[in-house]
N, C-alpha and C. Protein backbone atom coordinates (compact mmCIF):
# COMPACT_ATOMS: atom_id res chain seq x y z
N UNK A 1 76.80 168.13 153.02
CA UNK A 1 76.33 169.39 152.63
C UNK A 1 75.02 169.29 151.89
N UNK A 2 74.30 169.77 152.43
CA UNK A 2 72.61 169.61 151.75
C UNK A 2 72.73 171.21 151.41
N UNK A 3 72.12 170.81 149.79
CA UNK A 3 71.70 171.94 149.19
C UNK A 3 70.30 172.94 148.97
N UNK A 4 69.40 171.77 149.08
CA UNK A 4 68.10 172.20 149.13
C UNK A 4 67.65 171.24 149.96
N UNK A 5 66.35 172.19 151.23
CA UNK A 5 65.94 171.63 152.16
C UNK A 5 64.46 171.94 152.23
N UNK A 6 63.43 171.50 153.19
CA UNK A 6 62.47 171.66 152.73
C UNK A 6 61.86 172.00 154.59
N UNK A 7 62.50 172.39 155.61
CA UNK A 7 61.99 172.18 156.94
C UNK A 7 62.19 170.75 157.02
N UNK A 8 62.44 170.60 158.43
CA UNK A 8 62.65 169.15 159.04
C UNK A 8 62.46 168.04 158.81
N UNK A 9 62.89 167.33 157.80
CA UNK A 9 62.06 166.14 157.51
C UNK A 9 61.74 166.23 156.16
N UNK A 10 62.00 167.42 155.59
CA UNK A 10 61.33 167.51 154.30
C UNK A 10 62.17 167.13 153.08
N UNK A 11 61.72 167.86 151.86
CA UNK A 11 62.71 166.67 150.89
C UNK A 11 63.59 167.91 150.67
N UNK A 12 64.75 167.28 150.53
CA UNK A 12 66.00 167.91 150.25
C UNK A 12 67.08 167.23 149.19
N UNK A 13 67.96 168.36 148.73
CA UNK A 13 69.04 167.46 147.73
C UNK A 13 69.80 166.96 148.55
N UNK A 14 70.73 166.01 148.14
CA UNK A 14 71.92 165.49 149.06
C UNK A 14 73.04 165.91 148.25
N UNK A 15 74.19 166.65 148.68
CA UNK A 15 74.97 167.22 147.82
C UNK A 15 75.88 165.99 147.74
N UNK A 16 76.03 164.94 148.46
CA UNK A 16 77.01 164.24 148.01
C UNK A 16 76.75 163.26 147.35
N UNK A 17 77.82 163.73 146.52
CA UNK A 17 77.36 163.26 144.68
C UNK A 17 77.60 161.20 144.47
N UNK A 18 78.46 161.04 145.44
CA UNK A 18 79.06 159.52 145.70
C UNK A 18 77.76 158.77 146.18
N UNK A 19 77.42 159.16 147.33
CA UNK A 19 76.31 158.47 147.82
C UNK A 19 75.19 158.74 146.86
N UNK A 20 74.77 159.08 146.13
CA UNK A 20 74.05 159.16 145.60
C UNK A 20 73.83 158.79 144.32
N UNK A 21 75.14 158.90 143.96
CA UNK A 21 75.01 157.47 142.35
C UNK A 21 75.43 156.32 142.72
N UNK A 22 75.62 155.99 143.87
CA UNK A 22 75.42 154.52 144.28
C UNK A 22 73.45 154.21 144.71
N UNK A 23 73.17 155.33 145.49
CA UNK A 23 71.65 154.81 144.98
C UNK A 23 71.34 154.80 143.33
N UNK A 24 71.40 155.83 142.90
CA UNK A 24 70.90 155.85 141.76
C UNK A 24 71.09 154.45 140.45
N UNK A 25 72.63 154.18 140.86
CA UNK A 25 73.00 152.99 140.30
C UNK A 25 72.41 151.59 140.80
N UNK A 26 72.17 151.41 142.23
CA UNK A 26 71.44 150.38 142.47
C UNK A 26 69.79 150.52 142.16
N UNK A 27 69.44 151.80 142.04
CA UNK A 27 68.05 151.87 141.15
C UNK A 27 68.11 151.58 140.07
N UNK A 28 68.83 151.86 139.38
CA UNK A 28 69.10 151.31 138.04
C UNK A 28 69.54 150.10 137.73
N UNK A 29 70.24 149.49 138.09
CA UNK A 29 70.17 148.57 138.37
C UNK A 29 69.19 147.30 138.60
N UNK A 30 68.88 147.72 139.69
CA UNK A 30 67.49 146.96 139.97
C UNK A 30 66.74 147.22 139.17
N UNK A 31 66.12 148.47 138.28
CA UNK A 31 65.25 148.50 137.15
C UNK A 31 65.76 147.57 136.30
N UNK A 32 66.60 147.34 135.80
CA UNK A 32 67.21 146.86 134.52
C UNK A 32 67.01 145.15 134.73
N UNK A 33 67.69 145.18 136.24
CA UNK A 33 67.44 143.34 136.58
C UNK A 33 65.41 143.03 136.18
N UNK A 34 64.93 144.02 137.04
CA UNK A 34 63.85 143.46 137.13
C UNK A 34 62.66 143.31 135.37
N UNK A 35 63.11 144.42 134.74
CA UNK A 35 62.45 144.72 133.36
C UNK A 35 63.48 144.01 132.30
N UNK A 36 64.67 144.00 132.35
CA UNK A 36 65.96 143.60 131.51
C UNK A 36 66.68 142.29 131.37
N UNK A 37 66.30 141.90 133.04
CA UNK A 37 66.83 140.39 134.04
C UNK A 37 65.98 139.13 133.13
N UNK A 38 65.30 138.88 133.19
CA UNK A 38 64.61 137.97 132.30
C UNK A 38 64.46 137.90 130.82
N UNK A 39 64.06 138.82 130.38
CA UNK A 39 64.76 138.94 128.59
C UNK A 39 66.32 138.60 128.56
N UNK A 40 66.88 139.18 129.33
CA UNK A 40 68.02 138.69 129.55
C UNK A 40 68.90 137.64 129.81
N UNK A 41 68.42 136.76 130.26
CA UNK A 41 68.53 135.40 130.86
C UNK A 41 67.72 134.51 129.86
N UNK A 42 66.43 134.91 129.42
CA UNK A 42 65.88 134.14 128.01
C UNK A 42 67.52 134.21 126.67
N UNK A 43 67.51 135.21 126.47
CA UNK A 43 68.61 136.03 125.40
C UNK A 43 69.66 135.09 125.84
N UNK A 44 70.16 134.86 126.94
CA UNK A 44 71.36 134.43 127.66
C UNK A 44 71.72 132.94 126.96
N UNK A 45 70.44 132.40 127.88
CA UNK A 45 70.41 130.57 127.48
C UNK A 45 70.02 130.55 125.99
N UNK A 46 68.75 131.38 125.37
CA UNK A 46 68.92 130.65 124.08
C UNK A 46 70.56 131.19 123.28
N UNK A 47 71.10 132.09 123.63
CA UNK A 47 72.71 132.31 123.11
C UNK A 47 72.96 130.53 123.06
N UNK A 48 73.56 129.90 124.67
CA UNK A 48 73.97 129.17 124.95
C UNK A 48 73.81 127.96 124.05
N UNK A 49 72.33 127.92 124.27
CA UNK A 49 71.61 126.27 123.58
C UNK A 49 71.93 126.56 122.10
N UNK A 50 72.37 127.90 121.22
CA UNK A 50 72.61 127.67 119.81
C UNK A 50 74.00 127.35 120.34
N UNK A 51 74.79 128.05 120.73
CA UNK A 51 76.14 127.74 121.26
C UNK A 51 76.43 126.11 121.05
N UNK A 52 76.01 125.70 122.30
CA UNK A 52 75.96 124.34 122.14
C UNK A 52 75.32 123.24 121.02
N UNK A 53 73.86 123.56 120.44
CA UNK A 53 73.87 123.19 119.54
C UNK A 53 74.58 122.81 118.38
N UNK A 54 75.55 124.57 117.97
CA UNK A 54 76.11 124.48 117.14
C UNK A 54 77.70 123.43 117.45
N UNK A 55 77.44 123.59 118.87
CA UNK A 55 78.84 122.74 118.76
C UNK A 55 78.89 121.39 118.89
N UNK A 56 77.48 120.57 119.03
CA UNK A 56 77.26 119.37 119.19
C UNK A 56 77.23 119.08 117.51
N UNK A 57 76.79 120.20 116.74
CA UNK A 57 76.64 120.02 115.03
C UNK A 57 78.24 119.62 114.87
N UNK A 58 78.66 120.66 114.76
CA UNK A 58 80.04 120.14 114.76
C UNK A 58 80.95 119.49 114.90
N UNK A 59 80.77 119.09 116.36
CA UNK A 59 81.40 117.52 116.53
C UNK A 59 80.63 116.20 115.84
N UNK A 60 79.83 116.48 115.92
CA UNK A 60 78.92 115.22 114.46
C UNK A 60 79.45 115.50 113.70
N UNK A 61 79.62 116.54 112.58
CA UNK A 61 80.29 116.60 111.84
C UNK A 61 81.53 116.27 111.30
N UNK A 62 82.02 116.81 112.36
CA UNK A 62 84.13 116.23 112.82
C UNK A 62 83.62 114.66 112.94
N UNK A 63 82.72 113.82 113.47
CA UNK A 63 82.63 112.34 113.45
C UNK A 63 82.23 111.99 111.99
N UNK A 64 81.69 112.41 111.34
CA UNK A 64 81.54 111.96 109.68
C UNK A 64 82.46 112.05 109.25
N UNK A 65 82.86 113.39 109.05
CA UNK A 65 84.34 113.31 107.99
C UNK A 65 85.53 112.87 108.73
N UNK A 66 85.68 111.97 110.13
CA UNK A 66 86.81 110.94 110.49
C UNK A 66 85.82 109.35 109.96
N UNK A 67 85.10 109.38 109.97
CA UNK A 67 84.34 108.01 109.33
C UNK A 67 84.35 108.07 108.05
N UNK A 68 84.54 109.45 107.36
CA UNK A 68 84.18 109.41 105.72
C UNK A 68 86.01 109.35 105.37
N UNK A 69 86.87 109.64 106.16
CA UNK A 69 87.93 109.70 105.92
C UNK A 69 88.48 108.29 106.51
N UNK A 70 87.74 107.81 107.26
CA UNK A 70 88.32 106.19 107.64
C UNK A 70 88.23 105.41 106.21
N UNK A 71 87.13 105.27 105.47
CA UNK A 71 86.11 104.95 104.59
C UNK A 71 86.92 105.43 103.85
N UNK A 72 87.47 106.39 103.24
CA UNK A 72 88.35 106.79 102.35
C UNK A 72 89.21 106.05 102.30
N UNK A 73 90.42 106.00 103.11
CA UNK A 73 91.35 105.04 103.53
C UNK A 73 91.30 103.67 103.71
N UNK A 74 90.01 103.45 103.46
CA UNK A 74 89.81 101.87 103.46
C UNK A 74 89.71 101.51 101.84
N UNK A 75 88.84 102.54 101.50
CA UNK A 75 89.10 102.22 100.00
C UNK A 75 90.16 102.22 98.62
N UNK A 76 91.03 103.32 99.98
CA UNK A 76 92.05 103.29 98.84
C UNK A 76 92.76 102.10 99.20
N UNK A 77 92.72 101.77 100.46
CA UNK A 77 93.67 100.64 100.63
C UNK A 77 93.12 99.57 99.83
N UNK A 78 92.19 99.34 99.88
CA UNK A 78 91.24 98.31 99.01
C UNK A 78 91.97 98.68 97.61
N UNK A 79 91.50 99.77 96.31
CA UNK A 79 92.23 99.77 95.82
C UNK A 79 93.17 99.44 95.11
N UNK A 80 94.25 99.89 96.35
CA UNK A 80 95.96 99.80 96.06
C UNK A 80 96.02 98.24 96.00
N UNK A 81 94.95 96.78 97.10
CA UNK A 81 95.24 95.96 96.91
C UNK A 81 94.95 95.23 95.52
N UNK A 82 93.75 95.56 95.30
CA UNK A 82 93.03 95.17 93.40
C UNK A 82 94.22 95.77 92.66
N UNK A 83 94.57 96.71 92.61
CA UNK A 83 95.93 97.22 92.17
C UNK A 83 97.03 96.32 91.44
N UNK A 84 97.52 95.89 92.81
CA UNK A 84 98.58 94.96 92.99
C UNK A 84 97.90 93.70 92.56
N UNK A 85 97.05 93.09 92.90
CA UNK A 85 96.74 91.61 92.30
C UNK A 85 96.48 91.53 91.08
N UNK A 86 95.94 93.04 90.06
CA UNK A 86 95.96 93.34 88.46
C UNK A 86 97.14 92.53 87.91
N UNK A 87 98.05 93.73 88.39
CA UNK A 87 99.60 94.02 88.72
C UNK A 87 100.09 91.74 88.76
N UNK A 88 99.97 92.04 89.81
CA UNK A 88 100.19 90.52 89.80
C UNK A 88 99.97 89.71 88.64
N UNK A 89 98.32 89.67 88.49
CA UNK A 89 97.76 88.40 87.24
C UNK A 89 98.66 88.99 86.35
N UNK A 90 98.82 90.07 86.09
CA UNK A 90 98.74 91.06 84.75
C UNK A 90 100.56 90.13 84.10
N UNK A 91 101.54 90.10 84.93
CA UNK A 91 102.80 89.74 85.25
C UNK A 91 102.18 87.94 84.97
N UNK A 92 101.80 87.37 85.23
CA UNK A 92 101.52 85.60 85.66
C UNK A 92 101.07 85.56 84.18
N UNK A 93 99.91 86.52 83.50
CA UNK A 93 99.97 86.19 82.56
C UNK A 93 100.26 86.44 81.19
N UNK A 94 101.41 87.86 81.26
CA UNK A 94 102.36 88.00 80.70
C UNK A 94 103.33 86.96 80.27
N UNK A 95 103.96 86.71 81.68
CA UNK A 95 104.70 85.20 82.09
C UNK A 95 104.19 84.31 81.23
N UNK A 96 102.95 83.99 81.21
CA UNK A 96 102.64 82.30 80.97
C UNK A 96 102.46 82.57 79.24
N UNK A 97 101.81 83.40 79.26
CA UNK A 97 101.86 84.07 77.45
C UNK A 97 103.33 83.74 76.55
N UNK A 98 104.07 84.51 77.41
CA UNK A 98 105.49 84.45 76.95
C UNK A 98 106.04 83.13 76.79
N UNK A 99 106.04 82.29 78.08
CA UNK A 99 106.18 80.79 78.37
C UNK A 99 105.86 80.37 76.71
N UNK A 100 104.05 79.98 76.65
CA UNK A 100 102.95 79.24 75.61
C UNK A 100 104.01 79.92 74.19
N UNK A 101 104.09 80.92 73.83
CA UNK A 101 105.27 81.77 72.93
C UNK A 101 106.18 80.85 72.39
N UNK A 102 106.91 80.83 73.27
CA UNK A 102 108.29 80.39 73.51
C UNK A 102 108.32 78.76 73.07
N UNK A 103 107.15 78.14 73.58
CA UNK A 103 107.32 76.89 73.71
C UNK A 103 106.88 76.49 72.17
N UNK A 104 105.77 77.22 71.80
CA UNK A 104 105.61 77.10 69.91
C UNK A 104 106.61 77.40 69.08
N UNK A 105 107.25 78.55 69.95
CA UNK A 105 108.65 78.39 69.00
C UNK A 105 109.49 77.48 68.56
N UNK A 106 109.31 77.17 69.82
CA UNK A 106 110.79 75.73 70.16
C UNK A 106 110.14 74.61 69.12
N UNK A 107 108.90 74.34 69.36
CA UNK A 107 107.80 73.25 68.45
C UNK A 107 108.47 73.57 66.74
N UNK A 108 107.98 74.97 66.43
CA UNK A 108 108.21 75.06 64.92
C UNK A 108 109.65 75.47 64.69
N UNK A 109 110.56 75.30 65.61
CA UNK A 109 111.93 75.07 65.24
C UNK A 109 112.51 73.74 65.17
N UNK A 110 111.84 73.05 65.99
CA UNK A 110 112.30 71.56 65.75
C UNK A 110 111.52 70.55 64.37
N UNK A 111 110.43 71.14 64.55
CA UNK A 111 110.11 70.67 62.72
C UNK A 111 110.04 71.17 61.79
N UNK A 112 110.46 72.52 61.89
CA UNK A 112 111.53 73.36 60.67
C UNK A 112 112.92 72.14 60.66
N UNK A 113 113.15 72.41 61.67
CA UNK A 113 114.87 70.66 61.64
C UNK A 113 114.68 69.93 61.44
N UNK A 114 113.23 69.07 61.50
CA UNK A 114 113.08 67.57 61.31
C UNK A 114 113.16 68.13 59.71
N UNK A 115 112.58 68.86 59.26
CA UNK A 115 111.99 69.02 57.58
C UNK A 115 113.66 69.35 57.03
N UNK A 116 114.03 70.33 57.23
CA UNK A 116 115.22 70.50 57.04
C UNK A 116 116.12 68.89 56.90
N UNK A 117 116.51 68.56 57.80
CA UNK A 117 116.98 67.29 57.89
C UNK A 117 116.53 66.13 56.71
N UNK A 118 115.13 65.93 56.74
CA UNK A 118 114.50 65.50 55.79
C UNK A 118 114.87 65.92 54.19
N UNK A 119 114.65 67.25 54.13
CA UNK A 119 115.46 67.75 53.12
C UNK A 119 116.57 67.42 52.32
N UNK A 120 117.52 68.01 53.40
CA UNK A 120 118.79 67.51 53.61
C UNK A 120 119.26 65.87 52.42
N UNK A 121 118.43 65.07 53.97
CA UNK A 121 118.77 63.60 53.57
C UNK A 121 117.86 63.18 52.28
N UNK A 122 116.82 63.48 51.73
CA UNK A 122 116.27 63.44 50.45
C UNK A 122 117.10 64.08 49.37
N UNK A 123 118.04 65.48 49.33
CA UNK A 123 119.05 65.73 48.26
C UNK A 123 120.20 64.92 48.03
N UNK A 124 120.34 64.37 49.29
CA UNK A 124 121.59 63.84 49.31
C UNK A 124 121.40 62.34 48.87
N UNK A 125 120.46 61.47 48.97
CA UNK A 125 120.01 60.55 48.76
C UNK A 125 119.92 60.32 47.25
N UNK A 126 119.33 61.90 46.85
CA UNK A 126 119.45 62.11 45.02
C UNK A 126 120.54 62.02 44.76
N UNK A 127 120.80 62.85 45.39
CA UNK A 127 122.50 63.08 44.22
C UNK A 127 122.98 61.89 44.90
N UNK A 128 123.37 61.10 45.33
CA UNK A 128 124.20 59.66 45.65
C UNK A 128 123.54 58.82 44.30
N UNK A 129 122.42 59.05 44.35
CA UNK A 129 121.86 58.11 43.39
C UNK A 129 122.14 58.16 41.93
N UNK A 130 121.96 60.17 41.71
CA UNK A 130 122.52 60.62 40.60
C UNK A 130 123.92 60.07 40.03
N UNK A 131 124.81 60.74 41.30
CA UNK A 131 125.98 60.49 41.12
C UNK A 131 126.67 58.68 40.78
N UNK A 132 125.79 57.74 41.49
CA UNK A 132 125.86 56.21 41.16
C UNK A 132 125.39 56.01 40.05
N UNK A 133 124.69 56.71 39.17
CA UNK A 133 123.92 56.55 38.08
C UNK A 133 124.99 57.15 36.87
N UNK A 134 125.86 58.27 37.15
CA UNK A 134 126.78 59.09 35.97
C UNK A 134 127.85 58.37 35.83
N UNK A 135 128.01 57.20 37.48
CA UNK A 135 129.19 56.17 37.26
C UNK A 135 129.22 55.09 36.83
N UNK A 136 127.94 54.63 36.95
CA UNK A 136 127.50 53.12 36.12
C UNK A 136 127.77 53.47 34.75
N UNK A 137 127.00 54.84 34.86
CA UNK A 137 126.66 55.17 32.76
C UNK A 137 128.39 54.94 31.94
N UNK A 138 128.82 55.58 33.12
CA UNK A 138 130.26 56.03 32.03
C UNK A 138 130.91 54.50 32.30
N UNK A 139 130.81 54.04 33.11
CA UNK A 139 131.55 52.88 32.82
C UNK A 139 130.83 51.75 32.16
N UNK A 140 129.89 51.69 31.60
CA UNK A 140 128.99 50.71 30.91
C UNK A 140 129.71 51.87 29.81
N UNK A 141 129.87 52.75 29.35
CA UNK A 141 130.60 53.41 28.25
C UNK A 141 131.47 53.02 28.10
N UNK A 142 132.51 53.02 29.00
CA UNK A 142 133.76 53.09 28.60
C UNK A 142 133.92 50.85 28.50
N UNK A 143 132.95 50.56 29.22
CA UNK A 143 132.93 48.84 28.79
C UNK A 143 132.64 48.70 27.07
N UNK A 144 131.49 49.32 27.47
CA UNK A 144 131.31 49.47 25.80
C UNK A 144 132.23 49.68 24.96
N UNK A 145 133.14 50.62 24.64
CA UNK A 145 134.23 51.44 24.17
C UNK A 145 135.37 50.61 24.06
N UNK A 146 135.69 49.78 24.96
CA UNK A 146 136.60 48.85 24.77
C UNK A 146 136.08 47.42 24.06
N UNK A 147 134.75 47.52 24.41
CA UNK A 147 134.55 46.10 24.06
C UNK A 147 134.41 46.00 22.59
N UNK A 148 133.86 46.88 22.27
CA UNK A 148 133.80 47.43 20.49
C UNK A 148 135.62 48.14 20.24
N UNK A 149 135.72 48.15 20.86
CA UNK A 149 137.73 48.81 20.71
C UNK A 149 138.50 47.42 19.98
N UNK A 150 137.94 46.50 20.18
CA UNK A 150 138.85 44.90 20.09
C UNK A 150 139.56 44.20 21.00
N UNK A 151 138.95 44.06 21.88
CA UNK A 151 139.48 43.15 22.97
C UNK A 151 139.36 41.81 22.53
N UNK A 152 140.84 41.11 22.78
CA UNK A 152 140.77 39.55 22.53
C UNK A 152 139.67 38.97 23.31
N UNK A 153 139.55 37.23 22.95
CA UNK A 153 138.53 37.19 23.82
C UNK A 153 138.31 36.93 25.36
N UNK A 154 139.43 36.41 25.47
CA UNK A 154 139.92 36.06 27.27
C UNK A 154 139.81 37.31 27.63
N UNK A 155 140.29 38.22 27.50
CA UNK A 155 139.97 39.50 28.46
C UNK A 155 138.52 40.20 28.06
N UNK A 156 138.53 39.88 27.11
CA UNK A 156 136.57 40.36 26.85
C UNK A 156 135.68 39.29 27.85
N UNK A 157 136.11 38.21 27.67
CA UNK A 157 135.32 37.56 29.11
C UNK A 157 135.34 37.87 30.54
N UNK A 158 136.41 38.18 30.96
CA UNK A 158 137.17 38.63 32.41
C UNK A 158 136.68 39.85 32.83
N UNK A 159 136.34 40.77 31.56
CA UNK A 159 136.31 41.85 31.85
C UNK A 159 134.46 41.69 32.27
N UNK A 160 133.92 41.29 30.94
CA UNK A 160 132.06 41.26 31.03
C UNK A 160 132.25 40.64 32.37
N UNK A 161 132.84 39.60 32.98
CA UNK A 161 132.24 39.22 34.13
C UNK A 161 132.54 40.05 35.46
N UNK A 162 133.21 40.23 35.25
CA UNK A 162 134.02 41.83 36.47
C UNK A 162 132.87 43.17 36.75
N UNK A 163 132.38 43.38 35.47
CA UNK A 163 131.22 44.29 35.45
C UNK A 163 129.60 44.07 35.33
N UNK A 164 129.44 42.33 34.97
CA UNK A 164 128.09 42.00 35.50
C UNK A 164 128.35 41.94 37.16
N UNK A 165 129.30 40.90 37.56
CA UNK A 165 129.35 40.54 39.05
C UNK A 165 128.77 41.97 40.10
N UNK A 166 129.64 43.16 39.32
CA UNK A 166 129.37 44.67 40.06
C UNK A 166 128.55 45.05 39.95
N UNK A 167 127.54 44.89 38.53
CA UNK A 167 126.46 45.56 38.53
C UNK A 167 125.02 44.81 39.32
N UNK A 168 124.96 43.40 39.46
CA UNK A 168 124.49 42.77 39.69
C UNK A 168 124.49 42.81 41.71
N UNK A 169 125.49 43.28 42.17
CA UNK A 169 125.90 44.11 43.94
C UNK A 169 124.96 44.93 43.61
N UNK A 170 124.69 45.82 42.32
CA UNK A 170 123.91 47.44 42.89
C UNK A 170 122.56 46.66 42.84
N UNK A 171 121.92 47.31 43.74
CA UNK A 171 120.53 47.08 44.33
C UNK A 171 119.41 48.56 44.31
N UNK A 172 118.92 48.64 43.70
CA UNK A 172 118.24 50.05 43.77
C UNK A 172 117.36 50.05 44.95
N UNK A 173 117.69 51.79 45.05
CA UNK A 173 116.90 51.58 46.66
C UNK A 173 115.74 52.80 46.19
């Protein structure tokens, strides 16, 4: 159905509205490719190349922090091992401290005992001596005591020689 005509050949509307925004759309179209198509396609790829850029940044990135995180993990492992060998000496020379300790102890306990002992056998050595000394005395007394008491003389002889012979055994030491 043509709406406006112009004589044979001439310009006219085309009433159908289908065919005619399919031209109009491939005019448009084609305007847009030809004025739009290249800004467009510039616009397009540089999108892309940041696109990609940014995603090549990124995976560099993701490769540092698995290298900065390897590197992490190496150091702590490092570390945890200085750690443990502290740990270790720290124990060895605790240990050997305690040992060197122990063993001065044992040292100034055994000549705390030798001295002791020494001790010991130096009081006892006195008083033996003391005590040999309160028994001589009293019996050089009690010789005395009899001998001034009146002893005949046969037993005043028997007797002095009974108690030189004994005293004459003691030997001072």
């Amino acid at each position: 159905m043509e709406l406006f005509t112009l004589g044979h050949g001439g310009f006219g509307i085309n009433t159908n509205i289908f065919e005619t925004n399919i031209i109009n759309l491939a005019a448009v179209v084609g305007i847009v490719v030809s004025f739009v198509g290249n800004n467009l396609k510039i616009l397009l790829e540089d999108r892309k190349k940041t696109i990609l850029s940014n995603l090549e940044e990124a995976n560099q990135r993701a490769i540092e922090a698995q290298e900065k995180l390897a590197n992490a993990k190496a150091q702590l492992e490092l570390a945890k091992k200085k750690a443990q060998d502290i740990r270790e000496e720290g124990i060895l020379r605790a240990t050997s401290e305690i040992n060197t300790v122990v063993s001065q102890h044992e040292i100034r306990l055994k000549k705390l005992e030798e001295f002791k002992n020494e001790t010991v056998g130096f009081y006892q050595q006195k008083a033996f001596k003391d005590a040999y000394l309160y028994v001589v005395s009293r019996i050089m007394t009690r010789v005395r005591e009899r001998l001034n008491g009146g002893l005949d003389s046969t037993y005043h002889v028997v007797v002095n020689n009974f108690y030189v012979s004994r005293f004459t055994e003691y030997t001072k030491k």
